[in-house]
N, C-alpha and C. Protein backbone atom coordinates (compact mmCIF):
# COMPACT_ATOMS: atom_id res chain seq x y z
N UNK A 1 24.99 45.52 57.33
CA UNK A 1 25.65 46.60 56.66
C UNK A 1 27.07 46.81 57.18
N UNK A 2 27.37 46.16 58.86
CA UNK A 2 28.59 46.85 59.07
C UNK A 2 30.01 45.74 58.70
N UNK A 3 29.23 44.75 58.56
CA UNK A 3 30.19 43.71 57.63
C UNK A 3 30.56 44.07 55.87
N UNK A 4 29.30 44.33 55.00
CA UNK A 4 29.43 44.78 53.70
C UNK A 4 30.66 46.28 54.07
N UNK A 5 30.52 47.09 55.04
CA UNK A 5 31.58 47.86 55.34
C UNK A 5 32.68 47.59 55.59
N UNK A 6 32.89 46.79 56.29
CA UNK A 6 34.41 45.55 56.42
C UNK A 6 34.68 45.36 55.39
N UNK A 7 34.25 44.54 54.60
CA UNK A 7 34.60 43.77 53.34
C UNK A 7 34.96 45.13 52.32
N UNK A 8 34.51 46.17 52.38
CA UNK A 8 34.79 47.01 51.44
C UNK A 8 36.23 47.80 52.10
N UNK A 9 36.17 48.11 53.34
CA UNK A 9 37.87 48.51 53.61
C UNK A 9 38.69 47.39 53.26
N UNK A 10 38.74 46.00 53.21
CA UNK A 10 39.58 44.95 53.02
C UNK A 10 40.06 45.25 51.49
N UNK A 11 39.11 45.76 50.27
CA UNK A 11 39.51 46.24 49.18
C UNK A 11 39.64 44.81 48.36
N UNK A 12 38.97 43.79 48.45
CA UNK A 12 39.13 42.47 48.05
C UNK A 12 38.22 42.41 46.83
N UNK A 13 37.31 42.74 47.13
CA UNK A 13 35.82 42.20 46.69
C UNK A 13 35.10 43.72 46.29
N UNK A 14 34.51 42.72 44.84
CA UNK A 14 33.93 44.04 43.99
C UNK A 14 32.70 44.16 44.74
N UNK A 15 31.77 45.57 44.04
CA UNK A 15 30.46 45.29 45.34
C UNK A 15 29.36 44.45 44.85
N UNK A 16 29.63 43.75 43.17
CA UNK A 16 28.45 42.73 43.55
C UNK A 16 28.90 41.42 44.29
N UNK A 17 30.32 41.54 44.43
CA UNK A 17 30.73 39.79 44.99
C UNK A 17 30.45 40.32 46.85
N UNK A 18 30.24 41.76 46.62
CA UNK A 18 29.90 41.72 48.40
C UNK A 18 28.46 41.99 48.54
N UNK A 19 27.55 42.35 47.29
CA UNK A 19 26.29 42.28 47.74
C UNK A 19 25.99 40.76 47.93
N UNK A 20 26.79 39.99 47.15
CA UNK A 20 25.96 38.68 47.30
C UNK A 20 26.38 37.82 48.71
N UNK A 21 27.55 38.14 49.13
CA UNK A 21 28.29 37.90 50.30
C UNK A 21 27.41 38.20 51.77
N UNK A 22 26.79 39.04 51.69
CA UNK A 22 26.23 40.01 52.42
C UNK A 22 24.72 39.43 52.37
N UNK A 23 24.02 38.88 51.79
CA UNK A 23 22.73 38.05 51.23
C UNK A 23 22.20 38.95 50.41
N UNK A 24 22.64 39.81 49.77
CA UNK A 24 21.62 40.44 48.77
C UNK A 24 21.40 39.91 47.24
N UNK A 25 20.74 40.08 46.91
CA UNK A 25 19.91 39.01 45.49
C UNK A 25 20.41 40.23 44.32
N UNK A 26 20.57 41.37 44.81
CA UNK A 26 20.85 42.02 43.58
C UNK A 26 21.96 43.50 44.09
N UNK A 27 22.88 43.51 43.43
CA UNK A 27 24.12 44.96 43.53
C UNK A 27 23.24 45.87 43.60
N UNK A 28 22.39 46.02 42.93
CA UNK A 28 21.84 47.42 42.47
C UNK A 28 20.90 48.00 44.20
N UNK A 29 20.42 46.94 44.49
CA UNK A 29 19.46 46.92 45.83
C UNK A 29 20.48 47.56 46.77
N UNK A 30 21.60 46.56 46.81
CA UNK A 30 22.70 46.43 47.56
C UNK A 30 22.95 47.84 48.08
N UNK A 31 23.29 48.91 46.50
CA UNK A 31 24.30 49.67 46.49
C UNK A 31 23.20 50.70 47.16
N UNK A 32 22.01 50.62 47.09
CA UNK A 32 20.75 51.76 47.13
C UNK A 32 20.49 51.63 49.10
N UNK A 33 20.15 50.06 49.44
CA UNK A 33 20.56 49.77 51.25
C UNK A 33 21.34 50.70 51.40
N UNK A 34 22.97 50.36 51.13
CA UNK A 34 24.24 51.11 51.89
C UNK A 34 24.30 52.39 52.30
N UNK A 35 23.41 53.24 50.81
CA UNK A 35 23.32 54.53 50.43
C UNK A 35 22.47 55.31 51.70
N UNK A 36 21.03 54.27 51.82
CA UNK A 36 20.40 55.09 52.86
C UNK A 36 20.66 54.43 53.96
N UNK A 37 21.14 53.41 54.42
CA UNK A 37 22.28 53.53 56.00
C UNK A 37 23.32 54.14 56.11
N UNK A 38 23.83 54.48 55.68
CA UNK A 38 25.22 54.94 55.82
C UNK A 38 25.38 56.40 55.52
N UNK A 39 24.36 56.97 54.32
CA UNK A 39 24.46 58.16 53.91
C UNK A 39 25.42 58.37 52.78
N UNK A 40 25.99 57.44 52.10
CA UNK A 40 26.79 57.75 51.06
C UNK A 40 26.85 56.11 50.11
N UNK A 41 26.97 56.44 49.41
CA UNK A 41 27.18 54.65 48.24
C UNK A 41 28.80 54.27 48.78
N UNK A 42 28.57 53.02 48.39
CA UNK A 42 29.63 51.95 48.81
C UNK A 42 30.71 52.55 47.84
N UNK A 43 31.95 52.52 48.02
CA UNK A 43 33.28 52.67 46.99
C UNK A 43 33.40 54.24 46.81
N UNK A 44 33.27 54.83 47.70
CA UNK A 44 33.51 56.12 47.79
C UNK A 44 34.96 56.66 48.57
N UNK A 45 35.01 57.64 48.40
CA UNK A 45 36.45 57.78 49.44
C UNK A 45 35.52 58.52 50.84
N UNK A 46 34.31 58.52 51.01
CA UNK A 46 33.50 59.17 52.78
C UNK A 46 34.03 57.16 53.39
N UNK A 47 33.30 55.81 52.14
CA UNK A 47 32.85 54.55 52.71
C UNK A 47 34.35 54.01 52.85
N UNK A 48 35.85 54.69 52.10
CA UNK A 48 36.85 54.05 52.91
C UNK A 48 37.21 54.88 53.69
N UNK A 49 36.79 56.34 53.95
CA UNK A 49 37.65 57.16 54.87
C UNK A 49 37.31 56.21 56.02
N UNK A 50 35.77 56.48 56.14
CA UNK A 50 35.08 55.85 57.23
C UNK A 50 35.32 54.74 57.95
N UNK A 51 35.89 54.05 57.16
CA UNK A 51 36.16 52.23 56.82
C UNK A 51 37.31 52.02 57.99
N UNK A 52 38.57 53.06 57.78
CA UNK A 52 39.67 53.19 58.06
C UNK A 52 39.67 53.46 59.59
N UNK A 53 38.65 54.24 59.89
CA UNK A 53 38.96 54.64 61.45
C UNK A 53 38.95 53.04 62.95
């Protein structure tokens, strides 16, 4: 998860080209993981505030 977090401050990569980056078989799984590690969905302004520090 703390790489799919990297890759999302880098601002490169949409989140299914980083769920699949990341080994996940499906975005949707992907986006639902991030949600309950992290406490918020991927592409938010909490997952770049966060991103940034």
């Amino acid at each position: 998860m703390n790489e799919a977090k990297r890759l999302i401050a880098l601002g490169k990569h949409s989140s299914k080209e980083i769920a699949f980056l990341t080994g996940f078989s499906s975005p949707q799984y992907f986006c639902n993981a991030y949600r309950r590690f992290f406490g918020h969905p991927p592409f938010t302004p909490a997952s770049t505030k966060s991103s940034a520090k």
